[in-house]
Protein backbone atom coordinates (compact mmCIF):
# COMPACT_ATOMS: atom_id res chain seq x y z
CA UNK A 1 -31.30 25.64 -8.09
CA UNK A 2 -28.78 24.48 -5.91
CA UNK A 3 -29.52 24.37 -2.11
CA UNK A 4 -27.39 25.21 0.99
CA UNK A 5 -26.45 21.78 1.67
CA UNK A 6 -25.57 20.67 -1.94
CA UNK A 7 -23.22 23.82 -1.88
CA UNK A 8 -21.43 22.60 1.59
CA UNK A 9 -21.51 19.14 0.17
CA UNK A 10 -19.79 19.88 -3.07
CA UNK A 11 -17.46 22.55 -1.06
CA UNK A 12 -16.47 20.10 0.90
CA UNK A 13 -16.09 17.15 -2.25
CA UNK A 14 -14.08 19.89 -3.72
CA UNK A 15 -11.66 20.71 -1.14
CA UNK A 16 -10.73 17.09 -1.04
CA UNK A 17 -10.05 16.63 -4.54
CA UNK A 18 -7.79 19.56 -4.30
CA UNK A 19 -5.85 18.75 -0.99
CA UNK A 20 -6.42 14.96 -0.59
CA UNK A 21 -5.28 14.22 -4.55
CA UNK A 22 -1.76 16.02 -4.32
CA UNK A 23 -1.31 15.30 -0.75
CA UNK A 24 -1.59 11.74 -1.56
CA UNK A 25 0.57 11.71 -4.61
CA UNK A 26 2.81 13.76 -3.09
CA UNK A 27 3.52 11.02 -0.44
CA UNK A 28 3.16 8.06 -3.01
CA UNK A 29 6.53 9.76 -4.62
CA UNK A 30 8.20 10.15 -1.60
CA UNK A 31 7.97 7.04 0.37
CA UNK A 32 10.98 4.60 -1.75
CA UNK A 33 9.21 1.12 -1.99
CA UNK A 34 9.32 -0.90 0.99
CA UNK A 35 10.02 2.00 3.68
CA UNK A 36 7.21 0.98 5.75
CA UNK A 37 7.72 -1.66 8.57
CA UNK A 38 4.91 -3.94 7.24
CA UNK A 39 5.29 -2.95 3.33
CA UNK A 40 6.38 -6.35 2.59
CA UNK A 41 3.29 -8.51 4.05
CA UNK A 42 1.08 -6.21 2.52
CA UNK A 43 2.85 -7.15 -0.53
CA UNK A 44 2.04 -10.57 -0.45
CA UNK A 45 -1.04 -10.33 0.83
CA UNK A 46 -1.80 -8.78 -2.32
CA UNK A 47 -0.21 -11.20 -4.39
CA UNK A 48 -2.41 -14.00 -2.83
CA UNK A 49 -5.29 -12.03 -3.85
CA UNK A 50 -4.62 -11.29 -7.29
CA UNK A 51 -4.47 -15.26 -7.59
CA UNK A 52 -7.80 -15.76 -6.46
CA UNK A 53 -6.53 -16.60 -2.74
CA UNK A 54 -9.60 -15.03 -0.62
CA UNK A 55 -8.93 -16.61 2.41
CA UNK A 56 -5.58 -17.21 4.43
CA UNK A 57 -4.99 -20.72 5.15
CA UNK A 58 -4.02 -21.90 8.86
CA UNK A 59 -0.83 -23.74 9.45
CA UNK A 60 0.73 -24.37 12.49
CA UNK A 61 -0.45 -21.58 14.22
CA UNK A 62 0.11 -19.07 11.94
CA UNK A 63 -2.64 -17.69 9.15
CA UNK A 64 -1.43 -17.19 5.93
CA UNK A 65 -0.92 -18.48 2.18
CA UNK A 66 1.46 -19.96 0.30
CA UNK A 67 3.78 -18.20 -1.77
CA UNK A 68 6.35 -19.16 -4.66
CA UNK A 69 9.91 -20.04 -3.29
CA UNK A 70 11.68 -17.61 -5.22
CA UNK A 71 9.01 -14.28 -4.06
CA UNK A 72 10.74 -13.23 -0.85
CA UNK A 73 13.82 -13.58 -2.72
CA UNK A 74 12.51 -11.33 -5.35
CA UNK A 75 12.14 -8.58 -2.92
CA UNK A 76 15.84 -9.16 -1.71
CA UNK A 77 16.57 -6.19 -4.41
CA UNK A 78 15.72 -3.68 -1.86
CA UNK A 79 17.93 -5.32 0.96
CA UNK A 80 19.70 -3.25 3.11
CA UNK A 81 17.86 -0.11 2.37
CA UNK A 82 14.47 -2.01 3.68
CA UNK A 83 13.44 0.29 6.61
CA UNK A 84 16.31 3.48 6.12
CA UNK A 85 13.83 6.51 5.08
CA UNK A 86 17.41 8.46 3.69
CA UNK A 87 18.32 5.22 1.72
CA UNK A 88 16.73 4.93 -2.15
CA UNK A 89 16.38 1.41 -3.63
CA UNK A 90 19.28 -0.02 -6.47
């Protein structure tokens, strides 16, 4: 038999599943890629990671990692439309 608080607590799982899961996909499909001031650091960041690169390496002041020549580049698709919410990428 379930008591009070496992109700609330699965109430309350419940809710989130049904609000959080569509509210979140619903803003995954509407944000174009790279529409968010930062989108691109967190991009490489990520990158770094996936190759193993835990920690960010400090180089003349800055903290970072090192990334292949042609990456930025790469994200050069999205150009002009980089930062314009009304603008969709090529």
């Amino acid at each position: 038999m379930a008591t009070r608080a496992g109700t609330a607590a699965d109430w309350l799982s419940r809710s989130l599943l049904f609000v959080g899961v569509p509210f979140g996909l619903t803003m995954l499909l509407i944000t174009p890629p790279l529409q968010v001031p930062d989108e691109t650091t967190h991009f490489y960041r990520a990158y770094q990671i996936s190759l193993g690169q835990w920690a960010g390496v400090r180089h003349e002041g800055n903290v970072g990692g090192h990334l292949p020549h042609g990456m930025p580049r790469g994200l050069e698709a999205f150009g002009p439309e980089t930062f314009k919410p009304g603008a969709r990428a090529r």
